[in-house]
C-alpha atoms as a PDB file:
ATOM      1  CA  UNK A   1      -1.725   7.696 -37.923  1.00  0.00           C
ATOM      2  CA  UNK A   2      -0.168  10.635 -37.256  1.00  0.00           C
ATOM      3  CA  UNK A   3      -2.278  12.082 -34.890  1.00  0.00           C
ATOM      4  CA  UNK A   4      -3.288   8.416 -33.381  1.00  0.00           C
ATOM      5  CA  UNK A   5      -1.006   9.043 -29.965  1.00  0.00           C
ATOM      6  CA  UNK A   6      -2.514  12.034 -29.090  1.00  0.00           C
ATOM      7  CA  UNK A   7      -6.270  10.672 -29.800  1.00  0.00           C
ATOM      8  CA  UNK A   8      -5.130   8.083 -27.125  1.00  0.00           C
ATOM      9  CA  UNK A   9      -3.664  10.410 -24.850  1.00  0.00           C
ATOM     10  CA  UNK A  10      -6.951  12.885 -25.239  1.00  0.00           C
ATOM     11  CA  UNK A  11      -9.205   9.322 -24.435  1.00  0.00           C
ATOM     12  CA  UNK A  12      -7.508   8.824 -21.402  1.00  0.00           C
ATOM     13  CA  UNK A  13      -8.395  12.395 -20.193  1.00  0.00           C
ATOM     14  CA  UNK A  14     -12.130  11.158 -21.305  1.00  0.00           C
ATOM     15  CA  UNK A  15     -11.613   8.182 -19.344  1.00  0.00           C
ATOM     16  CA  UNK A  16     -10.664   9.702 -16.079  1.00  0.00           C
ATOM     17  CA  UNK A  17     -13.355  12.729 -16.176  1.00  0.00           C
ATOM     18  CA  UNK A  18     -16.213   9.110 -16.729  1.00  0.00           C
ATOM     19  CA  UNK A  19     -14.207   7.447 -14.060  1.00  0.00           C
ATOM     20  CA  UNK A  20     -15.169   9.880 -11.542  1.00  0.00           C
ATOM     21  CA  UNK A  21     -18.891   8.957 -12.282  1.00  0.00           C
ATOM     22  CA  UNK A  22     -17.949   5.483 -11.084  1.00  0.00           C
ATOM     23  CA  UNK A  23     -16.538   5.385  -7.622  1.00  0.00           C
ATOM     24  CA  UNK A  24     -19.033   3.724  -5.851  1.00  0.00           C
ATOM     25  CA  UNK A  25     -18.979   0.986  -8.723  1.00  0.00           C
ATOM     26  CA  UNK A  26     -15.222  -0.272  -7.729  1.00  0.00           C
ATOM     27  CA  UNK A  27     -16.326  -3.552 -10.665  1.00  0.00           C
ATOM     28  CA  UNK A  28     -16.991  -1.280 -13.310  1.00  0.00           C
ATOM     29  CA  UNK A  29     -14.410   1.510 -12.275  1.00  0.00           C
ATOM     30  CA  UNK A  30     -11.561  -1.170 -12.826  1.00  0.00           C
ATOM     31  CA  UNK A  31     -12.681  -2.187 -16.226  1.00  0.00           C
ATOM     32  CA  UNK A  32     -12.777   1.521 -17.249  1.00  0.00           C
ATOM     33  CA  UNK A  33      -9.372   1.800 -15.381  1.00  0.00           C
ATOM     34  CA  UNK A  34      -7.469  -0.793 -17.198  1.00  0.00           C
ATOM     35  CA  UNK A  35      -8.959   0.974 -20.575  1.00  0.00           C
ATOM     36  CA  UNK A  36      -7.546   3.562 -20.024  1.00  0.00           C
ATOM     37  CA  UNK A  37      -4.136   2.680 -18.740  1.00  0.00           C
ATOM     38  CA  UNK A  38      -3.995   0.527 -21.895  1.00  0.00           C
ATOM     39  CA  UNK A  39      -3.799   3.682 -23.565  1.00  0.00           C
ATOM     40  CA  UNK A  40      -1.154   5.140 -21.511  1.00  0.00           C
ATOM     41  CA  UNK A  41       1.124   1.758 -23.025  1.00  0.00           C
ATOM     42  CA  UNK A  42      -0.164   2.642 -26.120  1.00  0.00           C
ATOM     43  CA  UNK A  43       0.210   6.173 -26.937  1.00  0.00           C
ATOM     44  CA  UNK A  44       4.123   6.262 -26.277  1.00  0.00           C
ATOM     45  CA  UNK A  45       4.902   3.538 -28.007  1.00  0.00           C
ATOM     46  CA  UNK A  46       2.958   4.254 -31.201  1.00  0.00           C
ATOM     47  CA  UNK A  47       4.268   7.888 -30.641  1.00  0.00           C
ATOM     48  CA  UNK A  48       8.176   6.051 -30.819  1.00  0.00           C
ATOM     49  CA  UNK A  49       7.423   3.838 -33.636  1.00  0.00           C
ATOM     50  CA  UNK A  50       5.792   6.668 -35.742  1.00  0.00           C
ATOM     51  CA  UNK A  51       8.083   8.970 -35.074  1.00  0.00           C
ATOM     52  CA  UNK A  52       5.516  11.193 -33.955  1.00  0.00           C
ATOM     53  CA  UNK A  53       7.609  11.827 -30.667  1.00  0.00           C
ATOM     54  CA  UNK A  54       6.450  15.878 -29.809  1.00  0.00           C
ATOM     55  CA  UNK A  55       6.733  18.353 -26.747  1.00  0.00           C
ATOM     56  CA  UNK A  56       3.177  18.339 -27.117  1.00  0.00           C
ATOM     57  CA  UNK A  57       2.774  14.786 -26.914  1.00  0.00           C
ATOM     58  CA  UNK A  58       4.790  14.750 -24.123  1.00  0.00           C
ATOM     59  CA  UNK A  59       2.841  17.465 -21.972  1.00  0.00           C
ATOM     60  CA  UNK A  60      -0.961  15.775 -23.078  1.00  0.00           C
ATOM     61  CA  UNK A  61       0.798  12.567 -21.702  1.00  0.00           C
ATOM     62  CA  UNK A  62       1.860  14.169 -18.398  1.00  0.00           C
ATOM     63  CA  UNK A  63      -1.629  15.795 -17.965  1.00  0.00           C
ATOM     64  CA  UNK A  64      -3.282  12.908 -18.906  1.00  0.00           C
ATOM     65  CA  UNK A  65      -1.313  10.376 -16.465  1.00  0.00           C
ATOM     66  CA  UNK A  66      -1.984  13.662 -13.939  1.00  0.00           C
ATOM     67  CA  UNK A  67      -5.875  13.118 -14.092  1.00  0.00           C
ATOM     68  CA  UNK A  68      -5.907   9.237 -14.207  1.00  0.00           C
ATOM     69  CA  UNK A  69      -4.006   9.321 -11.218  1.00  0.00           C
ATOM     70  CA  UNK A  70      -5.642  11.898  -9.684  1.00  0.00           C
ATOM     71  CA  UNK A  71      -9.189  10.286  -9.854  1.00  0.00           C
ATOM     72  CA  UNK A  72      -7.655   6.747  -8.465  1.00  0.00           C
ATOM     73  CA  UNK A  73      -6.145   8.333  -5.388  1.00  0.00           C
ATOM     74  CA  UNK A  74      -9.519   9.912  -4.940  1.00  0.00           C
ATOM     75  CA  UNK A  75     -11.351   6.545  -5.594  1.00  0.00           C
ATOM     76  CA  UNK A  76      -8.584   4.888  -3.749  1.00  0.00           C
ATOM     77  CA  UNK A  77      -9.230   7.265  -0.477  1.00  0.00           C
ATOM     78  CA  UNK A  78     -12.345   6.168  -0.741  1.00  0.00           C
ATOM     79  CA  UNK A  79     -12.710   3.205  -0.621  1.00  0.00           C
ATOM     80  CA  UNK A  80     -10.245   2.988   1.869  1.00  0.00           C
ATOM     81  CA  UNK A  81     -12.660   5.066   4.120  1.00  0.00           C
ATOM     82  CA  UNK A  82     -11.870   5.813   7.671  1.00  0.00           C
ATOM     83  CA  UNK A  83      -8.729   3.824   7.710  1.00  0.00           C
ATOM     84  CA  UNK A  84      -7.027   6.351   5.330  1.00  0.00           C
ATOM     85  CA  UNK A  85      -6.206   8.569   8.232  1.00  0.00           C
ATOM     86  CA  UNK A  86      -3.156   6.087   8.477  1.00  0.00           C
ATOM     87  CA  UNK A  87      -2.062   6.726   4.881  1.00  0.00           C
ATOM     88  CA  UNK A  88      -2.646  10.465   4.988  1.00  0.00           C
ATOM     89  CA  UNK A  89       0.645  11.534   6.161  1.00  0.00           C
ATOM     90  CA  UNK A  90       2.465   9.467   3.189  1.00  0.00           C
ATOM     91  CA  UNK A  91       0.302  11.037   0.615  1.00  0.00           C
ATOM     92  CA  UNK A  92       0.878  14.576   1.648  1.00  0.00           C
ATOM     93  CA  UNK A  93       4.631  14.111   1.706  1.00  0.00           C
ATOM     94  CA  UNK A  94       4.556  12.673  -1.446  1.00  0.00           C
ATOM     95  CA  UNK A  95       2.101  15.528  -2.867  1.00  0.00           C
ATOM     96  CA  UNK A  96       3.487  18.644  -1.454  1.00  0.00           C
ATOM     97  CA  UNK A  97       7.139  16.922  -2.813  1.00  0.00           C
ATOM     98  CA  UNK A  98       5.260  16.753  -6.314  1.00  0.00           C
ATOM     99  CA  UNK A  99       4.080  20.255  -6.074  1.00  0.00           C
ATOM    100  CA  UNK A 100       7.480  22.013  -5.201  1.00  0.00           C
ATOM    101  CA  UNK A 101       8.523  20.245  -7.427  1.00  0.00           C
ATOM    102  CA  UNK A 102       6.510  21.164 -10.662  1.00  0.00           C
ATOM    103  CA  UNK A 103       6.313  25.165  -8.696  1.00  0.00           C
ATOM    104  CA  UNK A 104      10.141  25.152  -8.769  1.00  0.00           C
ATOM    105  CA  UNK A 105      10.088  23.903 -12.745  1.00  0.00           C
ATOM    106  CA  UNK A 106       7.699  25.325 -13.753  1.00  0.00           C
ATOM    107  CA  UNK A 107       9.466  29.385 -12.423  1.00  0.00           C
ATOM    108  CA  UNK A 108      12.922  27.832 -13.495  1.00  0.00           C
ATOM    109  CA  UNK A 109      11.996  26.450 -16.943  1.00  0.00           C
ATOM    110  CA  UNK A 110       9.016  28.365 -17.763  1.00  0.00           C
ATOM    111  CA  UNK A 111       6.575  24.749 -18.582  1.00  0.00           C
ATOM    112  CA  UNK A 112       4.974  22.312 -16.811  1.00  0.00           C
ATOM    113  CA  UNK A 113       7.264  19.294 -16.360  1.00  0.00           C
ATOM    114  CA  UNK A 114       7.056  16.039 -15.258  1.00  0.00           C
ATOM    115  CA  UNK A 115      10.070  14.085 -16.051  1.00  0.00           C
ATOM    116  CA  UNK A 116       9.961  10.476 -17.338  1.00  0.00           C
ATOM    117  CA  UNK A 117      12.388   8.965 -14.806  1.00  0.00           C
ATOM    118  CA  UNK A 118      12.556   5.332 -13.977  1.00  0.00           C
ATOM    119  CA  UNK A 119      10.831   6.281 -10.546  1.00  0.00           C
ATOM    120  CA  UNK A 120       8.504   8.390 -11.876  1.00  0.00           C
ATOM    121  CA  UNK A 121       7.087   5.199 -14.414  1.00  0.00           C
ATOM    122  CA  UNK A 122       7.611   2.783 -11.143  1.00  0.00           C
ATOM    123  CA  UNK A 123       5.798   4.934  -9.121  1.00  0.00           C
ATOM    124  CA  UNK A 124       3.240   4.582 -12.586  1.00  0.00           C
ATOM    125  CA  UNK A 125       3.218   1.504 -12.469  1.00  0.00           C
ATOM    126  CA  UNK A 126       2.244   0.991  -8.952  1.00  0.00           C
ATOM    127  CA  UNK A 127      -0.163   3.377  -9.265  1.00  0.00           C
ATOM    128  CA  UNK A 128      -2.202   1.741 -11.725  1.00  0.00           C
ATOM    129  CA  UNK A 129      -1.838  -1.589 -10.089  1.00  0.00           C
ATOM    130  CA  UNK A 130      -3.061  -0.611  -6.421  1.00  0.00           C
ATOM    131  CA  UNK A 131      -6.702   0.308  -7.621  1.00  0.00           C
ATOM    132  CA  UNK A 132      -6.430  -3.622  -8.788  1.00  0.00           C
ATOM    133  CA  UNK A 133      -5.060  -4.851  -5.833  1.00  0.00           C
ATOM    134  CA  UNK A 134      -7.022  -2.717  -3.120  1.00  0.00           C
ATOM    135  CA  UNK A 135     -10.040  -4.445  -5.486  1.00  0.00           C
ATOM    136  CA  UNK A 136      -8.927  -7.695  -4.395  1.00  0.00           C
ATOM    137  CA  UNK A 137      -7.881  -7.512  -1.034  1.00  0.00           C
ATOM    138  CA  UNK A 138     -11.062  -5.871  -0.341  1.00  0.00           C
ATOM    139  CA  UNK A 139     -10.023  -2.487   0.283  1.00  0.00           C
ATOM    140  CA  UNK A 140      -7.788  -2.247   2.542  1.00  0.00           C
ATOM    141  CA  UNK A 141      -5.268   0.741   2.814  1.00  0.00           C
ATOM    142  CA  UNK A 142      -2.138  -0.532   3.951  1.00  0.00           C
ATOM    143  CA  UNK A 143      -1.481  -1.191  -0.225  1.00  0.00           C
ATOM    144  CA  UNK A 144      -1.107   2.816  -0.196  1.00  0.00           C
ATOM    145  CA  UNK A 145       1.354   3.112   2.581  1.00  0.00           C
ATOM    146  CA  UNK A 146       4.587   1.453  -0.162  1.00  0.00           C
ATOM    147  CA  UNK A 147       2.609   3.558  -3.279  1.00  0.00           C
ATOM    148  CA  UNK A 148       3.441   7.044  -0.918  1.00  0.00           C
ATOM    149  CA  UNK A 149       7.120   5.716   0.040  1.00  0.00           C
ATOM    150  CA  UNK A 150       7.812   5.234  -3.384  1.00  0.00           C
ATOM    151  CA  UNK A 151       5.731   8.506  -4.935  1.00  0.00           C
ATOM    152  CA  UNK A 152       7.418  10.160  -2.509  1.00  0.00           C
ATOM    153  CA  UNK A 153      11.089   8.965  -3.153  1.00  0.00           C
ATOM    154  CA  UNK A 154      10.338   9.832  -7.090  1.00  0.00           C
ATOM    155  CA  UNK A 155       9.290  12.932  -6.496  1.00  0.00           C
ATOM    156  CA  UNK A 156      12.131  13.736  -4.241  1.00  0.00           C
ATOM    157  CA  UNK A 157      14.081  12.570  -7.486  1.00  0.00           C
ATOM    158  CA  UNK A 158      12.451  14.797  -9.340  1.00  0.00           C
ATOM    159  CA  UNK A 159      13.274  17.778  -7.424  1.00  0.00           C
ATOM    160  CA  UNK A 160      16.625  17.275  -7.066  1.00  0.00           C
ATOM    161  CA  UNK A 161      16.961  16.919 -10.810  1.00  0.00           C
ATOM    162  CA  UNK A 162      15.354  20.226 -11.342  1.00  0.00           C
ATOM    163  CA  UNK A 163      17.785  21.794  -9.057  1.00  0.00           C
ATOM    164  CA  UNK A 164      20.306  20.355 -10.416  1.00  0.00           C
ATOM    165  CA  UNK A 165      19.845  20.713 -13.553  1.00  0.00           C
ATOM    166  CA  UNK A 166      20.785  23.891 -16.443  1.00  0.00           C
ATOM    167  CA  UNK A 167      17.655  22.897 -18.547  1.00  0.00           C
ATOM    168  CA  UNK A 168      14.751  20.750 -19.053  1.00  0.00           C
ATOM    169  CA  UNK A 169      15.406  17.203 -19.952  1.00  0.00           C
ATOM    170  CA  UNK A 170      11.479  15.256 -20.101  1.00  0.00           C
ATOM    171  CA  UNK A 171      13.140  12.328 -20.994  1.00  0.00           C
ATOM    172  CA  UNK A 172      16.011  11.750 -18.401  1.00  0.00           C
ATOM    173  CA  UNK A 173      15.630   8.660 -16.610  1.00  0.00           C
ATOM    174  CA  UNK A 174      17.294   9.528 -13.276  1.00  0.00           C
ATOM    175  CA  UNK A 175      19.228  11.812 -11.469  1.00  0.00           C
ATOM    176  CA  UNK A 176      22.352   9.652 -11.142  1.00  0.00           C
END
C-alpha cells in the first residue's frame, strides 16, 4: 500500500506516452483520458490517507500532470486544426509564463517545482475537462481561449510566489 500512490502516479505517465498513439481516435483518446485523470484524484488522496505524503511523490505527481497535459494540448491543437491560430497567442503567454517560472525556481531553489496552488488545480481542472468538452462541441477552439486566461493567470501566480518567496513551499495554495 505503501508504494500504491506512486504506481498510480507512474500509470499516468504510461497513460499519456499510449495517449499520444491515439489522437486521431478523439472516442478512444477520452476513455484513456478520464483513466488516467482518475488516477491523478487517486494518487493524492491515497498518498494523504496513508500517510505516504513524500517530496518524491510530489515531483512524480508534477511530472506526471506535466505529460498528461502536455499530450492534451497537443491533441487539443489538433483537433482544433486551422482555427488554433486564434488560440495561439493565449497559449504562448501562458507557456513562456510557466517556463520562467519553473527557470526562475528551479536556479533559486535548486528543484523542479510546480506549486499546488488553488489556480494551479483550477487551471487542472479545466484542463482535463476541455478535451471532454471540445469532444462534444465538436471541436471547436474557442473552449481554449478561458483554459489560456486562466493557465496564464496561475502561472503568473506562480511566479510571483517564487519571487516572493525565501524557500520552496509545494504545498502553498496561493500567493495571498
Amino acid at each position: 500500500m505503501k508504494h500504491l500512490a506512486n504506481g498510480l502516479t507512474l500509470s499516468r505517465m504510461v497513460l499519456s506516452c499510449i495517449l499520444l498513439f491515439t489522437l486521431n481516435q478523439p472516442a478512444v483518446f477520452i476513455i484513456i483520458y478520464t483513466i488516467a485523470g482518475i488516477t491523478d484524484v487517486l494518487d493524492g488522496s491515497i498518498a494523504r490517507r496513508t500517510s505516504t505524503v513524500s517530496a518524491l511523490g510530489a515531483k512524480l505527481d508534477s511530472m506526471a500532470d506535466l505529460l498528461m497535459f502536455g499530450v492534451a494540448t497537443l491533441a487539443m491543437a489538433r483537433w482544433a486544426g486551422e482555427e488554433m491560430r486564434i488560440i495561439w497567442p493565449y497559449l504562448a503567454g501562458a507557456i513562456t509564463i510557466r517556463l520562467a517560472s519553473a527557470v526562475y525556481a528551479a536556479c533559486k531553489f535548486r528543484t523542479v517545482a510546480m506549486i499546488h496552488t488553488w489556480g494551479n488545480k483550477i487551471t487542472g481542472l479545466l484542463v482535463f475537462v476541455t478535451p471532454w468538452m471540445m469532444f462534444m462541441a465538436g471541436n471547436h477552439p474557442w473552449v481554449l481561449i478561458g483554459l489560456g486566461i486562466v493557465s496564464a493567470a496561475s502561472a503568473a501566480e506562480e511566479l510571483l510566489i517564487h519571487l516572493t518567496s525565501k524557500e520552496l513551499d509545494l504545498n502553498r495554495r496561493s500567493w495571498l
